[in-house]
N, C-alpha and C. Protein backbone atom coordinates (compact mmCIF):
# COMPACT_ATOMS: atom_id res chain seq x y z
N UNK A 1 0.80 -1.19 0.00
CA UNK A 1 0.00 0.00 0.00
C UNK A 1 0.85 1.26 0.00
N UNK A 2 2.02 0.98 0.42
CA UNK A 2 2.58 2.42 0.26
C UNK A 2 3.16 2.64 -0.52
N UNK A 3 3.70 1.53 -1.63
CA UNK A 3 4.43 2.08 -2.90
C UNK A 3 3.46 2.72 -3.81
N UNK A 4 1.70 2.41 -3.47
CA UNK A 4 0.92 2.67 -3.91
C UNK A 4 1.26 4.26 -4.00
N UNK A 5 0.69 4.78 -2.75
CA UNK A 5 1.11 5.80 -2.44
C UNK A 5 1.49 6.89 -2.78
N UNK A 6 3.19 6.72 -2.62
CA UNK A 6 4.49 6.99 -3.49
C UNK A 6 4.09 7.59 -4.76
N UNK A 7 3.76 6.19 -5.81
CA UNK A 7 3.56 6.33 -6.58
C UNK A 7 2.51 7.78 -7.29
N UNK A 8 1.71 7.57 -6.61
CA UNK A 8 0.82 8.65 -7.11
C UNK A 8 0.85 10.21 -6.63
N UNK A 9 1.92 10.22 -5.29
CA UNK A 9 2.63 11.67 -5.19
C UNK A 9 3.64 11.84 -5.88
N UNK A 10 4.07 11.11 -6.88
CA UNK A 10 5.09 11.36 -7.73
C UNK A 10 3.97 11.89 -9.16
N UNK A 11 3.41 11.36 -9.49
CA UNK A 11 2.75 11.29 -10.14
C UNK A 11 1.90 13.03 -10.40
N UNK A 12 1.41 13.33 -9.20
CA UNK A 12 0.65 14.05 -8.92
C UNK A 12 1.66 15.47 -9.15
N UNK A 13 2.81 15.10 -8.08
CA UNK A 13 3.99 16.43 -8.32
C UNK A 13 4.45 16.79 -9.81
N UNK A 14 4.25 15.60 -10.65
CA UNK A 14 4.50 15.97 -12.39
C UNK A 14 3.81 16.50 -13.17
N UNK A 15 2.24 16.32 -12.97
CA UNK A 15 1.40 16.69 -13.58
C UNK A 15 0.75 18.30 -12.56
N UNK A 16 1.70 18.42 -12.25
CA UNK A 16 1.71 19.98 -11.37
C UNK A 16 2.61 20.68 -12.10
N UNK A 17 4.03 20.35 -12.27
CA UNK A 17 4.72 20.96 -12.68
C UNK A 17 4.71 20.63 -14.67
N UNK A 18 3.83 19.46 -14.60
CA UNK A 18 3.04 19.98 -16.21
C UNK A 18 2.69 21.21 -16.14
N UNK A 19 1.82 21.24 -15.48
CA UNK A 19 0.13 22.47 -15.55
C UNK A 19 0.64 23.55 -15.42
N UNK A 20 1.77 23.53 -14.51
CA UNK A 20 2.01 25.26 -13.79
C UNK A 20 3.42 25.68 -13.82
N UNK A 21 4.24 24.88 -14.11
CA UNK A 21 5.60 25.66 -14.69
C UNK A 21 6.09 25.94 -15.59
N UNK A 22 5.39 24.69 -16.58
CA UNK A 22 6.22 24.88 -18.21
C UNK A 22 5.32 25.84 -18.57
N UNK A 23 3.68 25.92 -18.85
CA UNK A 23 3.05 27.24 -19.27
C UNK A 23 3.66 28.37 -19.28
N UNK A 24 3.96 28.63 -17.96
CA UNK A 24 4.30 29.75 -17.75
C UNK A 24 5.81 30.20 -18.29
N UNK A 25 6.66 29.23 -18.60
CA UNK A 25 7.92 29.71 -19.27
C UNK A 25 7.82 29.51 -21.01
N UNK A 26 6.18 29.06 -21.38
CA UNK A 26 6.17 29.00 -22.92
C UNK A 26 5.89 30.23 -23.80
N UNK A 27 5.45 30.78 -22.85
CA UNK A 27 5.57 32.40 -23.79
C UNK A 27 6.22 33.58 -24.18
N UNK A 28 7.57 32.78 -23.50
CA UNK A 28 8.53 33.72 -23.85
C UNK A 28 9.43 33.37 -25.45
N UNK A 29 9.91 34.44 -25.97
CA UNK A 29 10.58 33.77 -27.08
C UNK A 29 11.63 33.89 -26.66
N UNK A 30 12.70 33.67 -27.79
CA UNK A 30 14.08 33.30 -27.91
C UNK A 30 14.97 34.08 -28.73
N UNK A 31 16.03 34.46 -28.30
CA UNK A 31 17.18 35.61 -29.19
C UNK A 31 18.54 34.53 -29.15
N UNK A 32 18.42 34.03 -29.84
CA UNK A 32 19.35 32.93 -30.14
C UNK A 32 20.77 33.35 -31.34
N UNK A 33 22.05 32.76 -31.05
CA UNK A 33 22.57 33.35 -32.16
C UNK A 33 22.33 32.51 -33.42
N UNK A 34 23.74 32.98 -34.53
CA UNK A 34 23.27 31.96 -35.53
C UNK A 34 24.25 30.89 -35.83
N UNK A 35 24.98 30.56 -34.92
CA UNK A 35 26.07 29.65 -34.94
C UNK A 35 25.54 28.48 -34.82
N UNK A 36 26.08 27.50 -36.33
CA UNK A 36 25.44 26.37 -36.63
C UNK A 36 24.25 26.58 -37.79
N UNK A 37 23.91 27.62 -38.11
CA UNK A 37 23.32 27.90 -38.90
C UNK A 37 23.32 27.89 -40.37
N UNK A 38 22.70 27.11 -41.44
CA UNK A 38 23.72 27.11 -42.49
C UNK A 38 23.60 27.80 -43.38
N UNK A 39 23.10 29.10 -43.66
CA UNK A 39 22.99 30.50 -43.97
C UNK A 39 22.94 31.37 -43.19
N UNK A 40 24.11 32.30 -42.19
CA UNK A 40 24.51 33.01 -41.58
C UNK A 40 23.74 34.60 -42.00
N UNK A 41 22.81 35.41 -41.44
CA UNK A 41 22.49 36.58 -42.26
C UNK A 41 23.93 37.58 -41.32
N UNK A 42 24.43 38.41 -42.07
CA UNK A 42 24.96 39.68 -41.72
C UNK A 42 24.66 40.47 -41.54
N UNK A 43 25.44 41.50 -40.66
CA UNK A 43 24.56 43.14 -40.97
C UNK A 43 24.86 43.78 -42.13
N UNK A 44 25.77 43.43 -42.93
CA UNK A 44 26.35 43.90 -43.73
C UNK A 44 24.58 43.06 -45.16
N UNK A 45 24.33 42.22 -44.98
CA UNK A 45 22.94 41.73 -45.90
C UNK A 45 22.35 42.53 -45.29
N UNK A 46 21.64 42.61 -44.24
CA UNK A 46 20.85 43.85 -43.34
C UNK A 46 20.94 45.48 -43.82
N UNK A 47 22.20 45.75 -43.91
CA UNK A 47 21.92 47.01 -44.29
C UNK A 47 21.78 47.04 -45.84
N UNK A 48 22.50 46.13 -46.58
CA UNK A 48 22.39 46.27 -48.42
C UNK A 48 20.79 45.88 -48.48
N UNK A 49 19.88 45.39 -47.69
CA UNK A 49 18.69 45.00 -47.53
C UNK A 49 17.41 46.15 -46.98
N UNK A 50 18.27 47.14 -46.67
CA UNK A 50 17.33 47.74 -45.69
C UNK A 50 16.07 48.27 -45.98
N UNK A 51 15.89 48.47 -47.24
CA UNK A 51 14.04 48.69 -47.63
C UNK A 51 13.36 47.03 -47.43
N UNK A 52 13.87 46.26 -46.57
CA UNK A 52 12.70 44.95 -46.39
C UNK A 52 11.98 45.09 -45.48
N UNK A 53 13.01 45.91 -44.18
CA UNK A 53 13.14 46.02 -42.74
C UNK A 53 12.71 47.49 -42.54
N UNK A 54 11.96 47.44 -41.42
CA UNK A 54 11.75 48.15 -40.24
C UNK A 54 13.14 48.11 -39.08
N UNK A 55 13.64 49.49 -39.17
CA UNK A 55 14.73 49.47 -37.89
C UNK A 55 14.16 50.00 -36.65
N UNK A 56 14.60 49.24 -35.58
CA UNK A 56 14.51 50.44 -34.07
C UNK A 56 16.09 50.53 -33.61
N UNK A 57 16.09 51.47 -32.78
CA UNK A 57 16.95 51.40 -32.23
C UNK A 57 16.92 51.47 -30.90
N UNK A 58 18.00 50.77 -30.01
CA UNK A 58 17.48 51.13 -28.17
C UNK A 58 18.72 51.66 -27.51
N UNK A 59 18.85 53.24 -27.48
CA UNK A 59 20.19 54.02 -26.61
C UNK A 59 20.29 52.94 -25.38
N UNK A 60 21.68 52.89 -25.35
CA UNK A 60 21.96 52.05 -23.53
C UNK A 60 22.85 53.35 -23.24
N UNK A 61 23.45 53.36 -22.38
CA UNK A 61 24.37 54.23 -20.95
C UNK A 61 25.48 54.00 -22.15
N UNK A 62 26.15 54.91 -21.95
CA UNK A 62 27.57 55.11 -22.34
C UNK A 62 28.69 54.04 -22.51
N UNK A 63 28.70 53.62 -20.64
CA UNK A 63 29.02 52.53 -20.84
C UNK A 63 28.77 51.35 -21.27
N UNK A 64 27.68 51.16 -22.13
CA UNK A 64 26.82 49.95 -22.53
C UNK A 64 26.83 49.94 -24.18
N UNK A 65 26.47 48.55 -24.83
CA UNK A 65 26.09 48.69 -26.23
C UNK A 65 24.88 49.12 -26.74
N UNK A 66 24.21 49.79 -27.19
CA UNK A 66 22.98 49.96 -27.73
C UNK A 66 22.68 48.99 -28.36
N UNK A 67 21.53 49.33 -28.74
CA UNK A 67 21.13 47.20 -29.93
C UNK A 67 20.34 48.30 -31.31
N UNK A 68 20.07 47.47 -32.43
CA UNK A 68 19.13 47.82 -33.88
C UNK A 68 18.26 46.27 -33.48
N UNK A 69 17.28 46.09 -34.01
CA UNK A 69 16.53 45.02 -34.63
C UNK A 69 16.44 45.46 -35.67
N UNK A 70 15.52 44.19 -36.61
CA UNK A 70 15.65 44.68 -37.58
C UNK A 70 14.06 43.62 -38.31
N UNK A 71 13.29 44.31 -38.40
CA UNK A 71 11.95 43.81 -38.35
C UNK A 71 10.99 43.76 -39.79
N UNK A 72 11.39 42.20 -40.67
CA UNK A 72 10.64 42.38 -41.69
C UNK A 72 9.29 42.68 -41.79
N UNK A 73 9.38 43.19 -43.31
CA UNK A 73 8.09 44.22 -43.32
C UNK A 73 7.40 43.54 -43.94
N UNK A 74 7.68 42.65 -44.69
CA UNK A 74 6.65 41.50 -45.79
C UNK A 74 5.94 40.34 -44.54
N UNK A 75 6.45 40.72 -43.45
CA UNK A 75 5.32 39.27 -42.73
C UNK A 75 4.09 39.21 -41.82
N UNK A 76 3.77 38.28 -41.74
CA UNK A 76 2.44 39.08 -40.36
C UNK A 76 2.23 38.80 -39.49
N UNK A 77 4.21 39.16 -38.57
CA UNK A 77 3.99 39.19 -37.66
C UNK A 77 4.71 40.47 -37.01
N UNK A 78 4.55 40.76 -35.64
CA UNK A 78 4.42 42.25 -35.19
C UNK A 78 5.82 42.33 -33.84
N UNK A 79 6.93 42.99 -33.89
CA UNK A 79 7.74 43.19 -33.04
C UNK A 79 7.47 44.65 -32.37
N UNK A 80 7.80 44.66 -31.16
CA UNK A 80 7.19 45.76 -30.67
C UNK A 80 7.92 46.26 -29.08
N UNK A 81 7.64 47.51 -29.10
CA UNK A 81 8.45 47.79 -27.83
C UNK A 81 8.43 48.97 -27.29
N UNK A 82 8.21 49.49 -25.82
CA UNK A 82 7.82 51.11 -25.73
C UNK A 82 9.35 51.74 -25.24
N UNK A 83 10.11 50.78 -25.56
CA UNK A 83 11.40 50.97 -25.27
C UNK A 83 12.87 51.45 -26.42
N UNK A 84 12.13 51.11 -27.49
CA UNK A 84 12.88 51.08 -28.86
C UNK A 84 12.06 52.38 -30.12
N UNK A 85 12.69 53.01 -30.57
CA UNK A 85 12.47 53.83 -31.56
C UNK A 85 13.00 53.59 -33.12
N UNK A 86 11.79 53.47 -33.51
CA UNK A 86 12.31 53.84 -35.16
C UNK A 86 12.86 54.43 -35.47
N UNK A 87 14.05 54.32 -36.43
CA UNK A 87 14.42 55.04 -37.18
C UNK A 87 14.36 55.37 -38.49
N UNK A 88 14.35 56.25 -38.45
CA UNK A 88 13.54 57.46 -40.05
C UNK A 88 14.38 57.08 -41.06
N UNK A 89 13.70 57.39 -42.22
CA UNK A 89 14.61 57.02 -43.37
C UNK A 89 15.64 57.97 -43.92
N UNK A 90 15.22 59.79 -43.04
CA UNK A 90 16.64 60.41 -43.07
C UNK A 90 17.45 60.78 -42.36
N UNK A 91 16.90 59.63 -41.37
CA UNK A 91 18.51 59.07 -40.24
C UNK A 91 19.86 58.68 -40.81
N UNK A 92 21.00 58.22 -40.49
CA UNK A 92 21.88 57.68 -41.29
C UNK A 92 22.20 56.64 -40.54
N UNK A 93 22.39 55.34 -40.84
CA UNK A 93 22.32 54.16 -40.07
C UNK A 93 23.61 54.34 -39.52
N UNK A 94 24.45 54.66 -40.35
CA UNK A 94 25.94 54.62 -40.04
C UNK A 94 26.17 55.12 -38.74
N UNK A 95 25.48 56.29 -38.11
CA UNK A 95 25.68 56.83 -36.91
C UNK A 95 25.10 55.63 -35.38
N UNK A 96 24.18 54.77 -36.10
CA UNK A 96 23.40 53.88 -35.00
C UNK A 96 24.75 52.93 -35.08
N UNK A 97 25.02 52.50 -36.29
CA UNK A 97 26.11 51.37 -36.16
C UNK A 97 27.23 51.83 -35.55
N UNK A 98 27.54 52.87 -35.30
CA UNK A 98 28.53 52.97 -34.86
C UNK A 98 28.28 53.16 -33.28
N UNK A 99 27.03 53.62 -32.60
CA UNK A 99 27.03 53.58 -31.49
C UNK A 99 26.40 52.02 -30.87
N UNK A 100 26.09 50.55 -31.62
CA UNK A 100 26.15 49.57 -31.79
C UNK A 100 27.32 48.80 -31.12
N UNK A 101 28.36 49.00 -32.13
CA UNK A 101 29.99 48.60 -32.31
C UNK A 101 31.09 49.07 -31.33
N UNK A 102 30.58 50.09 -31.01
CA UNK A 102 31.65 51.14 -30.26
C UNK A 102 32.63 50.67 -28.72
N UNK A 103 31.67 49.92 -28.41
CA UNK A 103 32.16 48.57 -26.80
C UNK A 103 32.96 47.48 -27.20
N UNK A 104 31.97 46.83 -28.32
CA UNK A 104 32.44 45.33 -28.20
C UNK A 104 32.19 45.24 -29.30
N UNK A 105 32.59 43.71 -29.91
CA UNK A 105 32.46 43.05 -31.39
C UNK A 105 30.65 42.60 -31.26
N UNK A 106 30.11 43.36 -31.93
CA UNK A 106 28.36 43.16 -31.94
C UNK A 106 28.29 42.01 -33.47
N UNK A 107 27.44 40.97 -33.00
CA UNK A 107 26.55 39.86 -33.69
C UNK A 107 25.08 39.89 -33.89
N UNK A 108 25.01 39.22 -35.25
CA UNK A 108 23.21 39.63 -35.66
C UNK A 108 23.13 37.86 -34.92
N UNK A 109 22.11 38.29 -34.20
CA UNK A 109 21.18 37.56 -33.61
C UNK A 109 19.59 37.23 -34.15
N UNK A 110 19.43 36.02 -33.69
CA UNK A 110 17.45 35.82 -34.68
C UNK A 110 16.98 36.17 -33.41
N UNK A 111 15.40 36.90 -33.61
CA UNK A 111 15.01 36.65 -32.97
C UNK A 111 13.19 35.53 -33.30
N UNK A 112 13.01 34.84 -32.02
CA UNK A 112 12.42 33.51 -32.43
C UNK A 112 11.11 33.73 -31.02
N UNK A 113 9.97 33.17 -31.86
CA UNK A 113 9.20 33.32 -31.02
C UNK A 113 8.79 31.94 -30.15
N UNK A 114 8.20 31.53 -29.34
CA UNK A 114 7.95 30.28 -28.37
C UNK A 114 7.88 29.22 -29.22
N UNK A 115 7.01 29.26 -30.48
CA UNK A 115 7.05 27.91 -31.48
C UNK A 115 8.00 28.16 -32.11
N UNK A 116 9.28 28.80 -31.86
CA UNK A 116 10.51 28.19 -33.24
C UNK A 116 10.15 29.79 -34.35
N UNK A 117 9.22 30.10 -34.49
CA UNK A 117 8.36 31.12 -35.52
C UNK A 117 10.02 32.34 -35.74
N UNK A 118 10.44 32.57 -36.91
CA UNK A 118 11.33 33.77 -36.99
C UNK A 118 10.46 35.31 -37.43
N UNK A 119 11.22 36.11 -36.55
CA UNK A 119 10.17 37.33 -35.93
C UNK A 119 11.54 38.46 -37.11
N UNK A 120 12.46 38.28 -36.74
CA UNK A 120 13.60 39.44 -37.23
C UNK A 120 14.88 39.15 -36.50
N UNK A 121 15.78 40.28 -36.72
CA UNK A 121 17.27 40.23 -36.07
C UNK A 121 17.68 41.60 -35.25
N UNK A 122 18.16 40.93 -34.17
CA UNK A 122 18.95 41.85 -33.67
C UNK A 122 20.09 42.26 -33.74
N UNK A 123 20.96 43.30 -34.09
CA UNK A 123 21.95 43.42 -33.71
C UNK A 123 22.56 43.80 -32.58
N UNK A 124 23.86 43.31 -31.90
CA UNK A 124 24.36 43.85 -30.67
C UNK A 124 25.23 43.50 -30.56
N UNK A 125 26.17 43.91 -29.51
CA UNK A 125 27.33 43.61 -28.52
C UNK A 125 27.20 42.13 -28.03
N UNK A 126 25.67 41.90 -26.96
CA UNK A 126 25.34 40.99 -26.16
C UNK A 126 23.91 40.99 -26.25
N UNK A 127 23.04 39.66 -26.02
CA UNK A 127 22.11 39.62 -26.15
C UNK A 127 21.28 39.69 -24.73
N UNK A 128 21.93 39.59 -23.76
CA UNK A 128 21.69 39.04 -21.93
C UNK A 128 21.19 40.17 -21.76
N UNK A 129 20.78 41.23 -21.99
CA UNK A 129 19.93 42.37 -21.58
C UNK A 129 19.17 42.38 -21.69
N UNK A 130 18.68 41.62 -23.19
CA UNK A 130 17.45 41.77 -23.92
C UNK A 130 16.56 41.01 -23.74
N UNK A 131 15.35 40.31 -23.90
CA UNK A 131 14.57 39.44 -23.97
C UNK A 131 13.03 39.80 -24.45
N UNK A 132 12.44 38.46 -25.09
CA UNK A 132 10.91 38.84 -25.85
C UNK A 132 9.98 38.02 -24.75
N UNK A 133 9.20 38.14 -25.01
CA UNK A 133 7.53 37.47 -24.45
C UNK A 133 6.57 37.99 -25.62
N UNK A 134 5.96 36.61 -25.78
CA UNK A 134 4.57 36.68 -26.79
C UNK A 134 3.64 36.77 -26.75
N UNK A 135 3.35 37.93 -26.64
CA UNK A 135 1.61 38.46 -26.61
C UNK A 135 0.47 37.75 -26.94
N UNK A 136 0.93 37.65 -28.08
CA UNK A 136 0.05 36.59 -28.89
C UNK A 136 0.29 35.33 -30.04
N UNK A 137 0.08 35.07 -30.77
CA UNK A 137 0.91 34.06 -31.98
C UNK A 137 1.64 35.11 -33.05
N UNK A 138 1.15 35.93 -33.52
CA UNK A 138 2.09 37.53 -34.26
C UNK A 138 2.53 38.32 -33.38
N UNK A 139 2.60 38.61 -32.22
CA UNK A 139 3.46 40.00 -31.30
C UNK A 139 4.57 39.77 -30.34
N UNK A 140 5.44 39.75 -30.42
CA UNK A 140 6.37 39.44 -29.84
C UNK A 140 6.93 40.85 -28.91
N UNK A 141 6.89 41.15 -28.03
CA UNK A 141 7.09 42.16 -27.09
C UNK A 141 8.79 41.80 -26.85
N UNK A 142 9.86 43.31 -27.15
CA UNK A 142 11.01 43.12 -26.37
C UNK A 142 11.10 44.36 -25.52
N UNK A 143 11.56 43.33 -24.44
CA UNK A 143 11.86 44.34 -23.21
C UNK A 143 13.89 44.36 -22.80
N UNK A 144 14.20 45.64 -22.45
CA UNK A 144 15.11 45.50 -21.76
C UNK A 144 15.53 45.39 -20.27
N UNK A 145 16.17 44.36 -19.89
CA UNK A 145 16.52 44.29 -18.14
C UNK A 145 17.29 45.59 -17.81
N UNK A 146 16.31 45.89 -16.39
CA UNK A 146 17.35 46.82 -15.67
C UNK A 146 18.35 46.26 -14.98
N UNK A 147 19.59 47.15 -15.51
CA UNK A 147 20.47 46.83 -15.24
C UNK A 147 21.60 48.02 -15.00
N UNK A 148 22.41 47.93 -14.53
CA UNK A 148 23.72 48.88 -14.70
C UNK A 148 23.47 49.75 -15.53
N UNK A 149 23.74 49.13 -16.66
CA UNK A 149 23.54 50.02 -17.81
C UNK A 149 22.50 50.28 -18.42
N UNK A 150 20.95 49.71 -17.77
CA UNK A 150 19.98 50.01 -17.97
C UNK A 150 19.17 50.47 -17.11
N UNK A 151 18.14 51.35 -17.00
CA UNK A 151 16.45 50.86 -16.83
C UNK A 151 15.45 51.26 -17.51
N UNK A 152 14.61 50.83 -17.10
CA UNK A 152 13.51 50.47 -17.83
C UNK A 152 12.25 49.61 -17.31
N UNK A 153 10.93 49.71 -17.52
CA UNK A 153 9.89 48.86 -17.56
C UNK A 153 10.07 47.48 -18.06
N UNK A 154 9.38 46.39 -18.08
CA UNK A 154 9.30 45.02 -18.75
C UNK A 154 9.40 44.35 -17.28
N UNK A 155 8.74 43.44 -16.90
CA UNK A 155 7.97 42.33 -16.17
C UNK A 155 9.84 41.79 -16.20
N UNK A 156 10.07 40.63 -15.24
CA UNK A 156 11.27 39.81 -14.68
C UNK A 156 11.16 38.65 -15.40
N UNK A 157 12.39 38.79 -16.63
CA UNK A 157 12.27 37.25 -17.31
C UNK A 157 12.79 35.78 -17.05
N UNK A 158 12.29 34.77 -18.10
CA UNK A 158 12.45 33.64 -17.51
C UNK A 158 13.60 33.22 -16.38
C-alpha cells in the first residue's frame, strides 16, 4: 500500500509541474545566435537590404552597447516595444552602427518566437539584456533588463 502511495505523489507532483511551470515559461521567445546555422544573415545583408526592414533602435548608458533590430516588413507578424524607436529614413544608419559597435564586437542575432516562428534580427554587442515574451501568436514584445547600464519597464524574465 505504500508504494501505492508513493507512486501517485510522484505522479501528482509531475502533472503539477506539467500544468504550472512549463506554461508559464512557454511564452517567452528566444534571441538565439546563428552559430550552426547554415545560412549566416549579416549586418552587412541587413543594411544592403534595408528597404525589407523596419529598424529600431534602443540608446543604452555610455558605458553599454545599444542594440538595432531589424523587423521584416513583408510578414504578419508584429515586433514591438515602448522601449525602442524607429528610425527614419533620413537618419543615417551609419551613426546607429557605430554607437552599436563602439564597446564590443556586436553579432546579428534571430530573434524567435515560443514555437521556433522567426520574428527578425537583432543586432548587438550581447544579447543578456534583452529578452521577448509573446503576446500573442504575431506579437512578440522586447523588453530591456534593468540593469547597470539600464532601466527600464518590462515584467522579470524567464
Amino acid at each position: 500500500m505504500k508504494v501505492k502511495g508513493k507512486r501517485n505523489s510522484g505522479l501528482f507532483c509531475f502533472l503539477f509541474c506539467l500544468c504550472f511551470i512549463v506554461p508559464g515559461c512557454s511564452g517567452y521567445g528566444k534571441i538565439t545566435t546563428q552559430r550552426g546555422e547554415a545560412a549566416r544573415v549579416t549586418i552587412e545583408q541587413l543594411i544592403t537590404e534595408i528597404e525589407r526592414y523596419d529598424v529600431y533602435f534602443m540608446e543604452a548608458d555610455r558605458r553599454c552597447s545599444s542594440s538595432l533590430i531589424f523587423d521584416p516588413r513583408e510578414d504578419d507578424r508584429v515586433l514591438r516595444s515602448s522601449q525602442w524607436r524607429e528610425i527614419g529614413p533620413e537618419e543615417s544608419l551609419s551613426d546607429f552602427l557605430y554607437r552599436v559597435e563602439r564597446l564590443w564586437n556586436a553579432e546579428v542575432y534571430l530573434l524567435l518566437g515560443p514555437d521556433g516562428r522567426h520574428f527578425g534580427f537583432l543586432y548587438a554587442a550581447g544579447r543578456n539584456r534583452i529578452y521577448s515574451k509573446a503576446i500573442d501568436s504575431r506579437t512578440l514584445e522586447l523588453y530591456m533588463k534593468a540593469t547597470p547600464c539600464s532601466s527600464g519597464p518590462g515584467p522579470s524574465g524567464p
